[in-house]
N, C-alpha and C. Protein backbone atom coordinates (compact mmCIF):
# COMPACT_ATOMS: atom_id res chain seq x y z
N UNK A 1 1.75 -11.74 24.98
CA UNK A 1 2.56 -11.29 23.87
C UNK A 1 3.19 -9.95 24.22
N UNK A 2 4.50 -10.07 23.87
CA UNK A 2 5.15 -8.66 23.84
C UNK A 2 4.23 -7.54 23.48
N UNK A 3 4.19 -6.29 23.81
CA UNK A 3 3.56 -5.05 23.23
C UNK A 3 4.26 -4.87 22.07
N UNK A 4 6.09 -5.40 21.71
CA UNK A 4 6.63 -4.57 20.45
C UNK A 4 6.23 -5.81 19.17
N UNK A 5 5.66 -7.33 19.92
CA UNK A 5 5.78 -7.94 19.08
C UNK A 5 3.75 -7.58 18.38
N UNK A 6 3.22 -7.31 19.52
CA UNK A 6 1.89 -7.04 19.17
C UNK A 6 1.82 -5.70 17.92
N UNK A 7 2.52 -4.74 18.02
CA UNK A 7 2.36 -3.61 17.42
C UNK A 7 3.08 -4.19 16.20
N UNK A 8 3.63 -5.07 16.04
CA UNK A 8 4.48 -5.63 14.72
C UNK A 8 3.56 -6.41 13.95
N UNK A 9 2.75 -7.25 14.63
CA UNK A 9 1.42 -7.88 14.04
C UNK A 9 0.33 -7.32 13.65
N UNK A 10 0.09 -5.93 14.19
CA UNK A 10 -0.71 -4.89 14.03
C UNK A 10 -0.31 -4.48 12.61
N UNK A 11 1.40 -3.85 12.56
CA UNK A 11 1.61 -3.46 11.06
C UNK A 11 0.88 -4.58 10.18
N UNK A 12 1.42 -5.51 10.13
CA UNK A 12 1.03 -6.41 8.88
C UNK A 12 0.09 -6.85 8.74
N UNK A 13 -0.83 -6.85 9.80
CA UNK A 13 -2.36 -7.13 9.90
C UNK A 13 -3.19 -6.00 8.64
N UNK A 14 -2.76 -4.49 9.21
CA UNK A 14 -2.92 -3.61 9.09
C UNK A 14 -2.70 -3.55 7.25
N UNK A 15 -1.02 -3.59 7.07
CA UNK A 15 -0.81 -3.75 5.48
C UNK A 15 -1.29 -4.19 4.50
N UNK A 16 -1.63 -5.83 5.25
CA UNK A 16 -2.59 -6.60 4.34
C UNK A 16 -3.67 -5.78 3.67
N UNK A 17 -4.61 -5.45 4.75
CA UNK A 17 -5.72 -5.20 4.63
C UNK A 17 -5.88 -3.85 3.90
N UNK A 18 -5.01 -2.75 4.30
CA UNK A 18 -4.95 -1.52 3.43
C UNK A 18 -4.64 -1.68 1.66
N UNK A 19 -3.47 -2.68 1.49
CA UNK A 19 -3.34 -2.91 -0.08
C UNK A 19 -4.32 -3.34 -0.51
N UNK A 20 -5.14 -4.48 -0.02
CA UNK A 20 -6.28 -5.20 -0.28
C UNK A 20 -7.27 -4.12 -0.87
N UNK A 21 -7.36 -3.18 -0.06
CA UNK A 21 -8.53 -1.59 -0.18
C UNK A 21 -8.28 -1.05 -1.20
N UNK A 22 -6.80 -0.80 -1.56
CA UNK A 22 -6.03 -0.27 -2.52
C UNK A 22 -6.84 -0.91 -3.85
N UNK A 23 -6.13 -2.02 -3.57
CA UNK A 23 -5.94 -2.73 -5.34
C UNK A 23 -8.06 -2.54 -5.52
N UNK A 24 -8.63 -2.66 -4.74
CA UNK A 24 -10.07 -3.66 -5.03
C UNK A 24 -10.73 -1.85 -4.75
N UNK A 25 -10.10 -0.55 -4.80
CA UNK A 25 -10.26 0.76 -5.07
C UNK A 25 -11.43 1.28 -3.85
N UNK A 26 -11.31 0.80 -2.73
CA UNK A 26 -11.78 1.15 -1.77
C UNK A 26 -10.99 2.26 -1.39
N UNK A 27 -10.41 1.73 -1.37
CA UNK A 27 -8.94 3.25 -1.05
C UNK A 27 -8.67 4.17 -1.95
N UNK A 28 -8.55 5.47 -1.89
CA UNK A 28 -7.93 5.77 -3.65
C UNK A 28 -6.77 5.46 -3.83
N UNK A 29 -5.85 5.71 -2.47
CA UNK A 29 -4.11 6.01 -2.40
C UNK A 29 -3.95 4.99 -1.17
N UNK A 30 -2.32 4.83 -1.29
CA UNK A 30 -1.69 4.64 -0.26
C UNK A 30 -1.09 5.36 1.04
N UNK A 31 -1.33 5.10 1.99
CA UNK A 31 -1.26 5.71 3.23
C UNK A 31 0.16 5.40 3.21
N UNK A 32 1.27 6.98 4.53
CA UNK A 32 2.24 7.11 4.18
C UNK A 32 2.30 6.31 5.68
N UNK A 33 3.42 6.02 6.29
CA UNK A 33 3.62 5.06 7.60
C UNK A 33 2.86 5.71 8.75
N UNK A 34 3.83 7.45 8.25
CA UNK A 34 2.88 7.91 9.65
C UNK A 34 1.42 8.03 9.74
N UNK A 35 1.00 8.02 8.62
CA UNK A 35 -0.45 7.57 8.89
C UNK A 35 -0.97 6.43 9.64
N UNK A 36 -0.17 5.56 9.48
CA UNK A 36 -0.79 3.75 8.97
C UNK A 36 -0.39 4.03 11.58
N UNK A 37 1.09 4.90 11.24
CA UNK A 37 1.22 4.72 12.84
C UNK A 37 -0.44 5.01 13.61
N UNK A 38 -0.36 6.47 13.26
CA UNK A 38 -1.70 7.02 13.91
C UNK A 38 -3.17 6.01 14.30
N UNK A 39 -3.24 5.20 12.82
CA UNK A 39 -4.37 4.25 13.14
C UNK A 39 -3.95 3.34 14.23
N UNK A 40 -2.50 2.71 14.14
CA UNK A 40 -2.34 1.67 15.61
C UNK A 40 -2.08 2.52 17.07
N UNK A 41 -2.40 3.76 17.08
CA UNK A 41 -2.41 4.11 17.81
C UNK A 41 -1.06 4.42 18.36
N UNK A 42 0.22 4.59 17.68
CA UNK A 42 1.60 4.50 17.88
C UNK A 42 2.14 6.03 17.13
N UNK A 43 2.92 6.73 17.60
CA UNK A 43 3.68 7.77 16.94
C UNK A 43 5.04 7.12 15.89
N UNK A 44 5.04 7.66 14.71
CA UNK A 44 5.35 6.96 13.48
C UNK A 44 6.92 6.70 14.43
N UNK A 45 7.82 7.39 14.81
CA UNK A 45 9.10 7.15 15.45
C UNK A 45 8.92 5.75 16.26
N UNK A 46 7.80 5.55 16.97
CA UNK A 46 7.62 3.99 17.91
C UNK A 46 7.56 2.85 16.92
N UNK A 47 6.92 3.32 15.88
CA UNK A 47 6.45 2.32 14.76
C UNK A 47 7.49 1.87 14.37
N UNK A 48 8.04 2.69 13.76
CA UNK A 48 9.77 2.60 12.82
C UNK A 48 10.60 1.55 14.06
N UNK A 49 10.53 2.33 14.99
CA UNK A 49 11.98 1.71 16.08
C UNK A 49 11.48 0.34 16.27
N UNK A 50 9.94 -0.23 16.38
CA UNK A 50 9.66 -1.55 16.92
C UNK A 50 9.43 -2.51 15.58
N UNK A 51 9.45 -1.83 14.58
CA UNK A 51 9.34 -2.74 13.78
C UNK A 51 11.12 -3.16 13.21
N UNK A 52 11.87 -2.10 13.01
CA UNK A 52 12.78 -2.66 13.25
C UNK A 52 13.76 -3.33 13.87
N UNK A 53 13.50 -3.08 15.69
CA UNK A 53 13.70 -4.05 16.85
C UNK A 53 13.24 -5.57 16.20
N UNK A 54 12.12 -5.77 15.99
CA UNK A 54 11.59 -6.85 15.88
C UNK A 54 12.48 -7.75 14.69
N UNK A 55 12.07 -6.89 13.31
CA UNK A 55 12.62 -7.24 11.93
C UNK A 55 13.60 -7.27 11.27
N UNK A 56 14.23 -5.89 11.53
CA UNK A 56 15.32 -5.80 11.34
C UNK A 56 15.71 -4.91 10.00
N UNK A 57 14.19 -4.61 9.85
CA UNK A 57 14.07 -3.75 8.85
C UNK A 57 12.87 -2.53 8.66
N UNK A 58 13.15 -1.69 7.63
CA UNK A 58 12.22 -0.73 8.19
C UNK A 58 11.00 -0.92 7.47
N UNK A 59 9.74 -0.17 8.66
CA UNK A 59 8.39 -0.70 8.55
C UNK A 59 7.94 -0.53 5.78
N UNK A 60 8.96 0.30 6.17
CA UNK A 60 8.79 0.82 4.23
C UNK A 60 9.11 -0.63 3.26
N UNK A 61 9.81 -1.12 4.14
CA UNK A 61 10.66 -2.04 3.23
C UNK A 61 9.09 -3.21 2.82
N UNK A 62 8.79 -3.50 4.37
CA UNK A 62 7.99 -4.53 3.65
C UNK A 62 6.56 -3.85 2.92
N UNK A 63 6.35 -2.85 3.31
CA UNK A 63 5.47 -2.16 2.67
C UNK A 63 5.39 -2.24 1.03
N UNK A 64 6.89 -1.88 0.59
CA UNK A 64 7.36 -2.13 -0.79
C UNK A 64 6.91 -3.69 -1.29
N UNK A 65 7.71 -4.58 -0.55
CA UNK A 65 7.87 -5.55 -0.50
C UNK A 65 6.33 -6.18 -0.72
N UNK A 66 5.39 -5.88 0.00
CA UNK A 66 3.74 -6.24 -0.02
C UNK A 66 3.17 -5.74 -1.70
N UNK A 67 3.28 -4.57 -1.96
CA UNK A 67 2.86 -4.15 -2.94
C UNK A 67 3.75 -5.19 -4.20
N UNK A 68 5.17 -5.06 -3.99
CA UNK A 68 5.59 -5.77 -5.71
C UNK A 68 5.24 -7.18 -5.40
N UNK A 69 4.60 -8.27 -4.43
CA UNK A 69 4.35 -9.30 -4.68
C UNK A 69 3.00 -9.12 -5.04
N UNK A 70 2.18 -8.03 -4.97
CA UNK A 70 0.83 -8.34 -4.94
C UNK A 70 0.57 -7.71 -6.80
N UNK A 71 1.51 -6.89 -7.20
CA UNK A 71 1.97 -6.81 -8.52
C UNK A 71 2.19 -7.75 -9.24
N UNK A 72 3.52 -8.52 -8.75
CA UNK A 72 3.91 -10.04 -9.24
C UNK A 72 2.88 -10.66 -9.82
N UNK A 73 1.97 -10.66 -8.58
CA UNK A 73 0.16 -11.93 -8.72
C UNK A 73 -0.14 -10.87 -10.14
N UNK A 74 -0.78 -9.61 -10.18
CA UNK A 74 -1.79 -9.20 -10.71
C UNK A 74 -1.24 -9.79 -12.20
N UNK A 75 0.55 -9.21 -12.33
CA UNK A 75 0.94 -9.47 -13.74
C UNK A 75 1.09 -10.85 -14.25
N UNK A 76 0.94 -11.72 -13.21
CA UNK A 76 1.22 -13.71 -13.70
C UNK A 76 -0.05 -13.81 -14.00
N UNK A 77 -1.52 -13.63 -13.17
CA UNK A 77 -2.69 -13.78 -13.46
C UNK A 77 -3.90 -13.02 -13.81
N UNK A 78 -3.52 -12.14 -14.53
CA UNK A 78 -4.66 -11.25 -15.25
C UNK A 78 -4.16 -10.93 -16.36
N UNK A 79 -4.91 -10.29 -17.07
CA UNK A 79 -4.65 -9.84 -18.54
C UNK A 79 -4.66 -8.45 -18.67
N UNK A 80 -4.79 -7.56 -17.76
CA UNK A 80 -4.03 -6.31 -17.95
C UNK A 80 -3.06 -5.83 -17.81
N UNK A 81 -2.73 -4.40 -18.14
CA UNK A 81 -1.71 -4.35 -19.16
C UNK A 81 -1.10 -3.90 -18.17
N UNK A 82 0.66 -3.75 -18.01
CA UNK A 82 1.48 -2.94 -16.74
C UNK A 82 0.72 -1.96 -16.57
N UNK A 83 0.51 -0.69 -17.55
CA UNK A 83 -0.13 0.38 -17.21
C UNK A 83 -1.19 0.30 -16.10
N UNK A 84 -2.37 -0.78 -16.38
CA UNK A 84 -3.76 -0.61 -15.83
C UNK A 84 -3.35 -0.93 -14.62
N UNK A 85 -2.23 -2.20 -14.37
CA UNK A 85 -1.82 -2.61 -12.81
C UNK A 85 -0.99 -1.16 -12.14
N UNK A 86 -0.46 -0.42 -12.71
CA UNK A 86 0.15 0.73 -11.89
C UNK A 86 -0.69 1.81 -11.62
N UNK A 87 -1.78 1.58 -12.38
CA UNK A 87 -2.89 2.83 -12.10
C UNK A 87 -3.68 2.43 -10.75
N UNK A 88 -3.71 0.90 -10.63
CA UNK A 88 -4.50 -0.07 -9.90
C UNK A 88 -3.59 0.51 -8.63
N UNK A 89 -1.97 0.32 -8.40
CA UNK A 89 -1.50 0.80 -7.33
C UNK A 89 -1.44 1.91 -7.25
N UNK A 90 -2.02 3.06 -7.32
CA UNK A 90 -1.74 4.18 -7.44
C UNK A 90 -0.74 4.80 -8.09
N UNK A 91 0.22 4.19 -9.12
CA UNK A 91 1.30 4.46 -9.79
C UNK A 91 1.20 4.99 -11.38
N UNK A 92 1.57 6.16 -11.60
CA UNK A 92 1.73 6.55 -12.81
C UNK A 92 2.71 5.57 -13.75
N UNK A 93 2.63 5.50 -14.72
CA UNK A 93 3.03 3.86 -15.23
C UNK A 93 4.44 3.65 -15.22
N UNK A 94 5.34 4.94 -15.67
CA UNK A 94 6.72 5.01 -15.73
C UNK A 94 7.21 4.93 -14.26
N UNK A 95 6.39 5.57 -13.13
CA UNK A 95 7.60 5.21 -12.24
C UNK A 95 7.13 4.19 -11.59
N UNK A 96 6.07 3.70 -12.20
CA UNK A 96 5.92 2.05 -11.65
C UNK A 96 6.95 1.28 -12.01
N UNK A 97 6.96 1.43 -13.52
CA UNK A 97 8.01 0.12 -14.03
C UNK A 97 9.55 0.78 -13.05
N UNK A 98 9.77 2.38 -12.72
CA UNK A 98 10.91 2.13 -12.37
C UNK A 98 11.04 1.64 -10.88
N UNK A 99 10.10 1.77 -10.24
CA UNK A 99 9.78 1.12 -8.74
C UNK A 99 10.07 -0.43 -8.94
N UNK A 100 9.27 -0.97 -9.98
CA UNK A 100 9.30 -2.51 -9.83
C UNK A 100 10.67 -2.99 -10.37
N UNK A 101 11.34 -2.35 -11.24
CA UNK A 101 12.57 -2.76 -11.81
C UNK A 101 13.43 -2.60 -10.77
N UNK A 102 13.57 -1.70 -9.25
CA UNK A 102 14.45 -1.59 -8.28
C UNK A 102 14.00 -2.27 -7.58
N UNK A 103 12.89 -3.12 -8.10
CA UNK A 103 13.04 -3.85 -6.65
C UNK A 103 13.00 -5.55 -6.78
N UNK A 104 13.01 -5.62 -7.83
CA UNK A 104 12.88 -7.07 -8.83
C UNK A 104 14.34 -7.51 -9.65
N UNK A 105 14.99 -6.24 -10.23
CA UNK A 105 16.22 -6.20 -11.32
C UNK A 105 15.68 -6.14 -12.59
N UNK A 106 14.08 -6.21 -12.99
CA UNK A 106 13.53 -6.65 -14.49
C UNK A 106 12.21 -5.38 -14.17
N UNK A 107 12.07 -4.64 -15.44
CA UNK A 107 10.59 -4.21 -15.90
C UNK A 107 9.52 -5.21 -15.59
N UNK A 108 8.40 -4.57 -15.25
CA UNK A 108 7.13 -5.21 -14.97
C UNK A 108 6.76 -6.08 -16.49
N UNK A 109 6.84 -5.16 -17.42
CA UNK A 109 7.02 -6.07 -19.00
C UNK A 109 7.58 -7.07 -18.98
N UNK A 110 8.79 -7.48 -18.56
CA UNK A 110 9.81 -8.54 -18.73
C UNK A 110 9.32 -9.47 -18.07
N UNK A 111 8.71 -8.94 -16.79
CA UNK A 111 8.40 -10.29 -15.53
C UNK A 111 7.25 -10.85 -16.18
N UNK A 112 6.62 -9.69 -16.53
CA UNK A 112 4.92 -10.59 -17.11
C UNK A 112 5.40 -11.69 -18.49
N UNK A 113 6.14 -11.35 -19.24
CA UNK A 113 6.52 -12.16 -20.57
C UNK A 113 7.29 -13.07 -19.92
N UNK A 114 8.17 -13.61 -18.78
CA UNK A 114 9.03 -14.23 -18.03
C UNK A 114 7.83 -15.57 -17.80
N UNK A 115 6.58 -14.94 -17.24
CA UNK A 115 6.29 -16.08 -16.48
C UNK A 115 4.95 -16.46 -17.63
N UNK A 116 5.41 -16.17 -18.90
CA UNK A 116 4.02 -16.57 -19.91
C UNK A 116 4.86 -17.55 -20.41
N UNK A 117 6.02 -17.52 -20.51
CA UNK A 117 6.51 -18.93 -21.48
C UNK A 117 6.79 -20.47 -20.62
């Protein structure tokens, strides 16, 4: 395997498993990239350039991208409230809903009432 495609499998190996820590409060917070670089052993500039070589996008995007599907789940199948799920991601509740509304087009409210009817 490529080294840029290995260090690309590393991110998302890596992502998984950090949100996972997150949501289930092993973690308190979210780690910023250049952190997440340091653990693969990569300087955050190698990280960025190979994940976008590879993807075509930057290592943040799917980062985002990981968190509002794993949001999506919490708000289709649980019964707490937006608030408790943005506290759950480390998000103060308002700029959760405005995080998830840029990245969805709808409030976390709307999506959860969307997929109850």
């Amino acid at each position: 395997m490529k080294r840029s495609k290995e260090i690309t499998s590393q991110y998302f190996d890596f992502l998984e498993k950090h949100i996972q820590d997150v949501i289930s409060g092993e973690v308190s917070e979210f780690m910023e990239v250049n952190e997440i670089a340091g653990k693969l052993a990569v300087s955050h500039t190698h990280l960025t350039d190979t994940i976008k070589k590879e993807t075509g996008q930057h290592p943040c995007y799917f980062y985002d991208e990981k968190i509002i599907h794993e949001a999506q789940k919490m708000l289709e199948n649980s019964d707490k409230s937006v608030a408790e799920i943005a506290r759950t991601f480390t998000y103060d509740p308002s700029n959760f809903s405005k995080f998830f509304k840029k990245m969805t087009g709808m409030t976390p409210g709307k999506f959860k009432i969307s997929k109850e009817i």
